[in-house]
N, C-alpha and C. Protein backbone atom coordinates (compact mmCIF):
# COMPACT_ATOMS: atom_id res chain seq x y z
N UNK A 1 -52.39 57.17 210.80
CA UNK A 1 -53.44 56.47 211.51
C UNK A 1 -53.01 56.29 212.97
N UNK A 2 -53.88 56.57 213.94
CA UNK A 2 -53.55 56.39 215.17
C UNK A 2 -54.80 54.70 215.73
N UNK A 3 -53.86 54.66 216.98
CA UNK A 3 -54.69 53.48 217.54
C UNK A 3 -55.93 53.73 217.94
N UNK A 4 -56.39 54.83 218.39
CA UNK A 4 -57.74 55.12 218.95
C UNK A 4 -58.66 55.23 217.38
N UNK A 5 -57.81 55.82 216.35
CA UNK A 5 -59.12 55.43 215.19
C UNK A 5 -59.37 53.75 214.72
N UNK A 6 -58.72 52.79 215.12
CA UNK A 6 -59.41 51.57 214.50
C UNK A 6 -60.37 51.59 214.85
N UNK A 7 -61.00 50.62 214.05
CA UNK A 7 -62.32 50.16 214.37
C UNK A 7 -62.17 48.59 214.04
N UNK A 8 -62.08 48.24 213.76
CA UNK A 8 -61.59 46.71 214.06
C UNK A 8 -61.47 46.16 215.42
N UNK A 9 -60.70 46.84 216.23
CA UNK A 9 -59.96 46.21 217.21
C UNK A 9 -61.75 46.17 218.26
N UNK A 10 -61.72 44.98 218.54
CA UNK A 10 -62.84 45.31 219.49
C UNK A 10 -62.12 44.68 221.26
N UNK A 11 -62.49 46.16 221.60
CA UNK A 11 -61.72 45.13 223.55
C UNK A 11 -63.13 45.36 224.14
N UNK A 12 -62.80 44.43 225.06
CA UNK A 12 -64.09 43.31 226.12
C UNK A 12 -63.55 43.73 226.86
N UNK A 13 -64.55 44.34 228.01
CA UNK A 13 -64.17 45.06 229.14
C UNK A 13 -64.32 44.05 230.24
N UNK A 14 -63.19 43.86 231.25
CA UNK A 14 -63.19 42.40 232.16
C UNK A 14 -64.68 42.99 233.12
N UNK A 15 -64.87 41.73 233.72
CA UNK A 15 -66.35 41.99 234.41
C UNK A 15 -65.94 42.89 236.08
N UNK A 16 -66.84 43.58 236.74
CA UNK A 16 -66.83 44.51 237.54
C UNK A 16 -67.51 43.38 238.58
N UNK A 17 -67.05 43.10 239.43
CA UNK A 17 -67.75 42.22 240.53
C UNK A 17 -67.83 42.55 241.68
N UNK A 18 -68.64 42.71 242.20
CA UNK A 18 -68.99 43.38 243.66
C UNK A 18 -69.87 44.54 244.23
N UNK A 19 -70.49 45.68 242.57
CA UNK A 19 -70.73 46.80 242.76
C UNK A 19 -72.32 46.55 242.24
N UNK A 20 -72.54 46.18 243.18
CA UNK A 20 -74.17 46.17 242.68
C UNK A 20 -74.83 45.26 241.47
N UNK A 21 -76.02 45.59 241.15
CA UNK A 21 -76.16 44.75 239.34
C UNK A 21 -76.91 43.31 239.68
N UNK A 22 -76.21 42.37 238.45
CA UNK A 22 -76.76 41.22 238.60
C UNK A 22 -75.95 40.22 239.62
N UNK A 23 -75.10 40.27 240.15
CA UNK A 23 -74.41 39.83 241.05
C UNK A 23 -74.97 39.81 242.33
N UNK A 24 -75.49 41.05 242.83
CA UNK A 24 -75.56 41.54 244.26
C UNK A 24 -74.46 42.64 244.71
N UNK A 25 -74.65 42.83 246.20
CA UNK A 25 -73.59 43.68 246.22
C UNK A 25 -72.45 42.75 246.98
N UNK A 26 -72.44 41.54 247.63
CA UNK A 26 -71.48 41.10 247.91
C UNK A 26 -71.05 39.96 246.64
N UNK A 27 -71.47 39.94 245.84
CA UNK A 27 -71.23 38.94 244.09
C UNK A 27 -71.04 37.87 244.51
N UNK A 28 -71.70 36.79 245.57
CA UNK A 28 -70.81 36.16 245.70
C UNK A 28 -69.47 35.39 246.60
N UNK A 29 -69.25 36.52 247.12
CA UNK A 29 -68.43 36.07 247.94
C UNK A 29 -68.53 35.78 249.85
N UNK A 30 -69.71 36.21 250.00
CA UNK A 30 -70.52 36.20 251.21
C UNK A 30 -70.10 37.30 251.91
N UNK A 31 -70.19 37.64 253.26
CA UNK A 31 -70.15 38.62 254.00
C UNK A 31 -69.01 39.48 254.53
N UNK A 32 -68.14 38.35 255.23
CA UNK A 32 -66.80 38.95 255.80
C UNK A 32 -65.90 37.58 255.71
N UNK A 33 -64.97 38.07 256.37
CA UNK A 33 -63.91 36.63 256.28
C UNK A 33 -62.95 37.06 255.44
N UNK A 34 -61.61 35.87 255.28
CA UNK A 34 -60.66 35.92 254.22
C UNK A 34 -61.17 35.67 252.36
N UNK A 35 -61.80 34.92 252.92
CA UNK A 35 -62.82 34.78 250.85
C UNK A 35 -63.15 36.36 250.84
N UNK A 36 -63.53 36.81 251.32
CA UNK A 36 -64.73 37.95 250.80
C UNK A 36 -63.65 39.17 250.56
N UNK A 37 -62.39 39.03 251.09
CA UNK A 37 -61.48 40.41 250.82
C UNK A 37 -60.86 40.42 249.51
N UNK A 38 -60.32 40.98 249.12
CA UNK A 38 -59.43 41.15 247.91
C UNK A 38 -58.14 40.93 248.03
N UNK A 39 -57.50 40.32 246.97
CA UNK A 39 -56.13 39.74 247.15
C UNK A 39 -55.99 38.94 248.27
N UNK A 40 -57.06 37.89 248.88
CA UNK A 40 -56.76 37.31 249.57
C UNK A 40 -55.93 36.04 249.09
N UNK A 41 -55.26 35.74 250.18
CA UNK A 41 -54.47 34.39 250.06
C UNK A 41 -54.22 33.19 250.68
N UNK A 42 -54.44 32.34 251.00
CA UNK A 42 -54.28 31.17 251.66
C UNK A 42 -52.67 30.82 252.38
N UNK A 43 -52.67 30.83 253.66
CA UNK A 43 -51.18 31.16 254.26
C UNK A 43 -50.55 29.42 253.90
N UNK A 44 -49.68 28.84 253.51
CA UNK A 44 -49.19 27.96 253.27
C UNK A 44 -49.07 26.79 254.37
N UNK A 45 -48.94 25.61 254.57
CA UNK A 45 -48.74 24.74 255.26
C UNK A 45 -47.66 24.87 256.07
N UNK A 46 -46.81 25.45 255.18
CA UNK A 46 -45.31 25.12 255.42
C UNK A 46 -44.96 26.27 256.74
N UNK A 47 -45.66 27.22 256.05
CA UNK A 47 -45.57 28.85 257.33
C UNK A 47 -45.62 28.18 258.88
N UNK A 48 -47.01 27.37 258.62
CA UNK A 48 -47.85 27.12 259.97
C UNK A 48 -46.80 26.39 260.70
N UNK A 49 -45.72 25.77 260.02
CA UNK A 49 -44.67 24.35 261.15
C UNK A 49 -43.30 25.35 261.02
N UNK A 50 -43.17 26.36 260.45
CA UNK A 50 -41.63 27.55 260.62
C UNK A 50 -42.63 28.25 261.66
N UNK A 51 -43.49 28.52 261.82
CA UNK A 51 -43.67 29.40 263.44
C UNK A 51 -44.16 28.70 264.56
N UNK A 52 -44.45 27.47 264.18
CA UNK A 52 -44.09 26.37 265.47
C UNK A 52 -42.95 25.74 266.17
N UNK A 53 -41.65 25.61 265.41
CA UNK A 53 -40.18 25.67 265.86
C UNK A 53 -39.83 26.64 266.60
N UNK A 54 -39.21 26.06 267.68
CA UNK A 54 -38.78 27.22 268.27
C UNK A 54 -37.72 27.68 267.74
N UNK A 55 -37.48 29.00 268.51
CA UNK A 55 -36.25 29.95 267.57
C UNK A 55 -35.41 29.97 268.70
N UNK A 56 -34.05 30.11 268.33
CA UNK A 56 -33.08 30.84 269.44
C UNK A 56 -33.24 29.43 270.92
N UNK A 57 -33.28 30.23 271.95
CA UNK A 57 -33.24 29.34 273.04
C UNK A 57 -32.78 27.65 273.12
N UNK A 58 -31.43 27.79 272.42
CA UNK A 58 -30.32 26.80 272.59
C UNK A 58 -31.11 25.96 271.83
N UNK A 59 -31.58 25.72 270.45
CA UNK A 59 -32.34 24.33 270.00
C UNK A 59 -31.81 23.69 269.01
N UNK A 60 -30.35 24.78 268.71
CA UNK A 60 -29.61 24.09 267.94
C UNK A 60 -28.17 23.72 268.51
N UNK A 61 -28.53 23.93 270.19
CA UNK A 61 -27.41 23.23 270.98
C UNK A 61 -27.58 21.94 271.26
N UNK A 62 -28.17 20.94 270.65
CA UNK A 62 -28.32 19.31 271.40
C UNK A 62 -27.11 18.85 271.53
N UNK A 63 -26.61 18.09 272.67
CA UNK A 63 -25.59 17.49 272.68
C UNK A 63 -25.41 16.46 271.50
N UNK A 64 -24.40 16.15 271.10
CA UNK A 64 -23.76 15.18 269.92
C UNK A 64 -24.01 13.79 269.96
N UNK A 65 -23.76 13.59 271.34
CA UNK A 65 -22.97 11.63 271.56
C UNK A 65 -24.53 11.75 273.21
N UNK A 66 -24.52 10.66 272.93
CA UNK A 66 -25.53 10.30 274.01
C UNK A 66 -24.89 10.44 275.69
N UNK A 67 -25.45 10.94 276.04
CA UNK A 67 -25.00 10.67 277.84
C UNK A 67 -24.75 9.96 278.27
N UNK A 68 -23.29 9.42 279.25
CA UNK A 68 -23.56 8.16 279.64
C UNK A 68 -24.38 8.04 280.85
N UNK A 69 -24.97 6.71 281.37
CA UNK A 69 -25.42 6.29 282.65
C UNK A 69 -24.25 6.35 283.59
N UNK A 70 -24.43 7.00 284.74
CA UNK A 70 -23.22 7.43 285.64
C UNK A 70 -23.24 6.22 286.75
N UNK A 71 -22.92 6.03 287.50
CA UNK A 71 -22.95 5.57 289.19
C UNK A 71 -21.59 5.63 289.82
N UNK A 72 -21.55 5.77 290.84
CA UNK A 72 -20.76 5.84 291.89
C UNK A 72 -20.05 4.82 292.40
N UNK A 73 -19.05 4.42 292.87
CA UNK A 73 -18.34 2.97 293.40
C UNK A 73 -19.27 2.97 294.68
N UNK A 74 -19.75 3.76 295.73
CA UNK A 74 -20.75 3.13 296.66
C UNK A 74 -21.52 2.43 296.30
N UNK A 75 -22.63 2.93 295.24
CA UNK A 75 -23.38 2.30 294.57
C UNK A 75 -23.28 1.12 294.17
N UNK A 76 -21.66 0.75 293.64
CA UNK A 76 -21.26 -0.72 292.88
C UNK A 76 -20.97 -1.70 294.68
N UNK A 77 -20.66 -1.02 295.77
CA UNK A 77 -20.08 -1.84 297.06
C UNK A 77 -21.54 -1.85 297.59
N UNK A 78 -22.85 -1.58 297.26
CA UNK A 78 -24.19 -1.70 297.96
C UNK A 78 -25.00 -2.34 297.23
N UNK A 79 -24.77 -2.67 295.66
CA UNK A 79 -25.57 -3.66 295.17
C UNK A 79 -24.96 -4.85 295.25
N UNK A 80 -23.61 -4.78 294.80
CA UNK A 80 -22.95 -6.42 294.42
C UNK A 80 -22.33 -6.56 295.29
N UNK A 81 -21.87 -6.43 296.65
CA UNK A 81 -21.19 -6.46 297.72
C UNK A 81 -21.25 -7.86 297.93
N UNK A 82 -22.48 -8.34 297.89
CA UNK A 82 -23.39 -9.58 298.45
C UNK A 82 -22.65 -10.95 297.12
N UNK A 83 -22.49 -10.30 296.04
CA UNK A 83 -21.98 -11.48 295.16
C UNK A 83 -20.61 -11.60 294.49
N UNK A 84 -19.48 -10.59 295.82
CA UNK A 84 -18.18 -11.03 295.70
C UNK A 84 -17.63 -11.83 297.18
N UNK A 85 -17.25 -13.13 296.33
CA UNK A 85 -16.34 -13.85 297.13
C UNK A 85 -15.25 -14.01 297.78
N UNK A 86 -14.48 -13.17 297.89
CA UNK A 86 -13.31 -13.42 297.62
C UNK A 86 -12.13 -13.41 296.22
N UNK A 87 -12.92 -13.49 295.13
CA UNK A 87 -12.13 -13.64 294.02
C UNK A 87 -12.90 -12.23 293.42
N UNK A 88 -12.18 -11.73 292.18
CA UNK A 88 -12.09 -10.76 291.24
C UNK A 88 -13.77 -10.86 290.73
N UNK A 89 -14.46 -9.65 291.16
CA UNK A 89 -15.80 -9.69 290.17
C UNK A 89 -15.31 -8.81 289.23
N UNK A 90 -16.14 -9.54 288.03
CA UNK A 90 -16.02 -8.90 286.46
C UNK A 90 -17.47 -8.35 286.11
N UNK A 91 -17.08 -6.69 285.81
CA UNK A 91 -18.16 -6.09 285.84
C UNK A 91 -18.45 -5.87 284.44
N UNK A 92 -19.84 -6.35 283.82
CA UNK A 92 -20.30 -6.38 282.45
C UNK A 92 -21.36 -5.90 282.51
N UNK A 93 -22.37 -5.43 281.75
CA UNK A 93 -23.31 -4.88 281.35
C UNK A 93 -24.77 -6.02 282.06
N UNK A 94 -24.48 -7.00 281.99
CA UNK A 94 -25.43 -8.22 281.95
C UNK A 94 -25.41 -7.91 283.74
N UNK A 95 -24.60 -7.64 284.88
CA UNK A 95 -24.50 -7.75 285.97
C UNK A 95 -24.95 -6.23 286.57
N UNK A 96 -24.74 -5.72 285.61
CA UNK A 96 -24.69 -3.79 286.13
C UNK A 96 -26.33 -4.57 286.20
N UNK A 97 -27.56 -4.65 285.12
CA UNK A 97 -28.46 -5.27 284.42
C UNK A 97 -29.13 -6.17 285.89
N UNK A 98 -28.73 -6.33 286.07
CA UNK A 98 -29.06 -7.68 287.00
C UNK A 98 -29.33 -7.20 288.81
N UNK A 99 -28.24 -5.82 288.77
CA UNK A 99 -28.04 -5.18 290.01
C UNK A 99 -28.66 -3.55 289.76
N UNK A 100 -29.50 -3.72 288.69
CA UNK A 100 -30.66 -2.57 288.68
C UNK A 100 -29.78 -1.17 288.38
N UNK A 101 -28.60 -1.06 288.29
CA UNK A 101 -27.98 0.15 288.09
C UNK A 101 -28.30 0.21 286.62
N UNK A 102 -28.38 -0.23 285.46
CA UNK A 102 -28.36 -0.10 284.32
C UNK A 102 -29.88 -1.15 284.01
N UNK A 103 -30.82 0.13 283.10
CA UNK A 103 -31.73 0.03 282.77
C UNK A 103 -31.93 -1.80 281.49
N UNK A 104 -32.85 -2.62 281.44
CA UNK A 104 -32.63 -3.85 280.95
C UNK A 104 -32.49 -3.21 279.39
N UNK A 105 -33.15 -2.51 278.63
CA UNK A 105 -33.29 -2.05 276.95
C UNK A 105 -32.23 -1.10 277.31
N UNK A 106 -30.93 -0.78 277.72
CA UNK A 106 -29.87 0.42 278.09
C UNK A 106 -28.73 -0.03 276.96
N UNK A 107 -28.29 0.47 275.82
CA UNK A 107 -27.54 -0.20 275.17
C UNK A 107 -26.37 0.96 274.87
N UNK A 108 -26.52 1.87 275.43
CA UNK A 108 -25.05 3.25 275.59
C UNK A 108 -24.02 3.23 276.37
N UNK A 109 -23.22 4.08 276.69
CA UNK A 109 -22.07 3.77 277.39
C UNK A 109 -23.08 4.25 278.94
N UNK A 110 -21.99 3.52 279.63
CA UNK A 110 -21.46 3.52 281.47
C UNK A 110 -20.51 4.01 281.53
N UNK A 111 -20.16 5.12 282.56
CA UNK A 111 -19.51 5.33 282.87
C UNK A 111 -19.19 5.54 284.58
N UNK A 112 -18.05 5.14 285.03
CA UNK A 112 -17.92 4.84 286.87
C UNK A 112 -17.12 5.87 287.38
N UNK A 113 -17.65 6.52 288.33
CA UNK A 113 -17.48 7.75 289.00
C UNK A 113 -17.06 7.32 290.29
N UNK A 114 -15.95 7.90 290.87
CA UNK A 114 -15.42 7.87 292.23
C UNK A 114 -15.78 8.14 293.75
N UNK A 115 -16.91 8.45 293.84
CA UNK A 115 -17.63 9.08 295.32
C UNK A 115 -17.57 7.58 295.88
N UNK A 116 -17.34 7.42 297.38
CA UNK A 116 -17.72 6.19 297.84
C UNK A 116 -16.36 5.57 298.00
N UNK A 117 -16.20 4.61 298.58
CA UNK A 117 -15.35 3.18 298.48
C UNK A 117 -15.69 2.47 297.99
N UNK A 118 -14.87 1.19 297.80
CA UNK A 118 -15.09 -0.03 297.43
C UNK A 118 -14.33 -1.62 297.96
N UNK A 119 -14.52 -1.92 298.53
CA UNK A 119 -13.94 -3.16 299.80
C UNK A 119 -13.03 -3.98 298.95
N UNK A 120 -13.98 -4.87 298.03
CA UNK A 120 -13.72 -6.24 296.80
C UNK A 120 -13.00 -5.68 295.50
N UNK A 121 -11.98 -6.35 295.06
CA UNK A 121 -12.16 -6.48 293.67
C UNK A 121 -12.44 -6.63 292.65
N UNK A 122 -13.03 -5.74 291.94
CA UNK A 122 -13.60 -5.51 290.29
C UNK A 122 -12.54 -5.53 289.45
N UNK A 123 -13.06 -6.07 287.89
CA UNK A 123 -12.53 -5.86 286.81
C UNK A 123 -13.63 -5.75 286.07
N UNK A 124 -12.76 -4.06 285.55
CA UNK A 124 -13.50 -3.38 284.49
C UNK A 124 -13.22 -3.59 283.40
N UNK A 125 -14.61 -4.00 282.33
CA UNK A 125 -13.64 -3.91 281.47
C UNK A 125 -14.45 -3.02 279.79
N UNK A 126 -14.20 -2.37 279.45
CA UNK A 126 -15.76 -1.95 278.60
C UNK A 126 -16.55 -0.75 278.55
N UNK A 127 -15.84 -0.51 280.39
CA UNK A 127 -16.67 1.00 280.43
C UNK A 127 -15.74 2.27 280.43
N UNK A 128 -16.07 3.38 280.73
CA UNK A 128 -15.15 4.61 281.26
C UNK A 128 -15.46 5.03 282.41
N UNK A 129 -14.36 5.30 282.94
CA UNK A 129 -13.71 5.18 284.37
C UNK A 129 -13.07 6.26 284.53
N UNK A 130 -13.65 7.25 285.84
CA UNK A 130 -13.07 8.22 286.39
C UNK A 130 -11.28 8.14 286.68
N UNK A 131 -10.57 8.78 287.24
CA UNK A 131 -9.73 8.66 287.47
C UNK A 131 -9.26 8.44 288.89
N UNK A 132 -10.22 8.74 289.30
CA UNK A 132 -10.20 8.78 290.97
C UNK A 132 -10.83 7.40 291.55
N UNK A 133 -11.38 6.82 290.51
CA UNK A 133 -12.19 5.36 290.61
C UNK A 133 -11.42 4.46 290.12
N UNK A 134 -10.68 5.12 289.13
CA UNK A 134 -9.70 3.58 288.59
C UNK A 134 -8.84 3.80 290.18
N UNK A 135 -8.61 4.77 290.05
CA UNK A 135 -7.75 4.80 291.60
C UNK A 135 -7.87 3.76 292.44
N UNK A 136 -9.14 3.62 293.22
CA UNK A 136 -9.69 3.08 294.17
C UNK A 136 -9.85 1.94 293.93
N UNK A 137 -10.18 1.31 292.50
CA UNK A 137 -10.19 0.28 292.12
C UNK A 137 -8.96 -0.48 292.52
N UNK A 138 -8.33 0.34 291.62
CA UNK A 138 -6.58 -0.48 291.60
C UNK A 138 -6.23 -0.71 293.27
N UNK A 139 -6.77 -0.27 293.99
CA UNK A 139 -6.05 0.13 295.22
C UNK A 139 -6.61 -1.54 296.09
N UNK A 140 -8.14 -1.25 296.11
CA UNK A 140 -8.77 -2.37 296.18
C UNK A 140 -8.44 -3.65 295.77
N UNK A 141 -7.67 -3.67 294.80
CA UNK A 141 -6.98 -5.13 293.95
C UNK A 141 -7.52 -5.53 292.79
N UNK A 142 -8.18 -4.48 292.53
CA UNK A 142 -8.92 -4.79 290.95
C UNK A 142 -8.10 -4.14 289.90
N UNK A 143 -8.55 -4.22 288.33
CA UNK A 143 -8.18 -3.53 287.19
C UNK A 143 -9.02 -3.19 286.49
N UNK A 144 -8.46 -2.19 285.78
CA UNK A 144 -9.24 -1.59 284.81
C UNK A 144 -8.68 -1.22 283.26
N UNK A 145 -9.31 -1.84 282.35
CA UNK A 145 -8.86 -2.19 281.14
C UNK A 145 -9.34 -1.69 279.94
């Protein structure tokens, strides 16, 4: 007995959609567009935000540690010049703050850079300090700690 002689077996032929008949000739699916093609597919969400990242062009170079806020010892002898006496000013965050060099919501490091002079004595204490500025500092009669 071969398979083509049963007669039992009855197969249902899947439906033909698109070719004329009781359907129409588009069955359905309207005119043009992504619906109306075959094997169409819906491109994923996920595709649409991987070809919105950029690629390449350093984006997986971000620096690590936050930048510090820089300034110059001129900078420190042209704001606070006016509120050393004679005795040792102590330079803190609350005064940098006060003398507009450091932003009021600024909660990262400072760091003090050497361009400039400085007349008065400072004490640093908290921040990072060039080497050429602790210099000048020390020289001035201040410290740095």
């Amino acid at each position: 007995m071969k398979l083509h002689k049963l007669s039992s077996i009855k197969t249902r032929r899947s439906r033909r959609i698109g070719r004329s008949g009781k359907r129409g000739s588009y069955s359905g699916r309207g005119v043009k567009g992504q619906h109306s093609r075959s094997g169409r597919r819906i491109r994923p969400a996920e595709r649409d935000l991987i070809l919105k990242l950029p690629k390449l062009r350093g984006f997986r170079n971000k620096p690590k540690a936050p930048i510090p806020v820089t300034f110059n010892l001129h900078m420190i002898e042209k704001s606070l010049g006016s509120h050393a006496k004679g005795d040792t000013l102590t330079l803190d965050l609350a005064l940098l703050r006060s003398a507009k060099l450091v932003k009021k919501e600024y909660k990262g490091r400072v760091k003090i850079l050497g361009a400039g002079e400085i007349t008065f004595p400072i004490a640093v204490k908290g921040f990072e300090v060039s080497t050429s500025a602790k210099e000048k500092i020390e020289k001035a009669g201040g410290s740095v700690s």
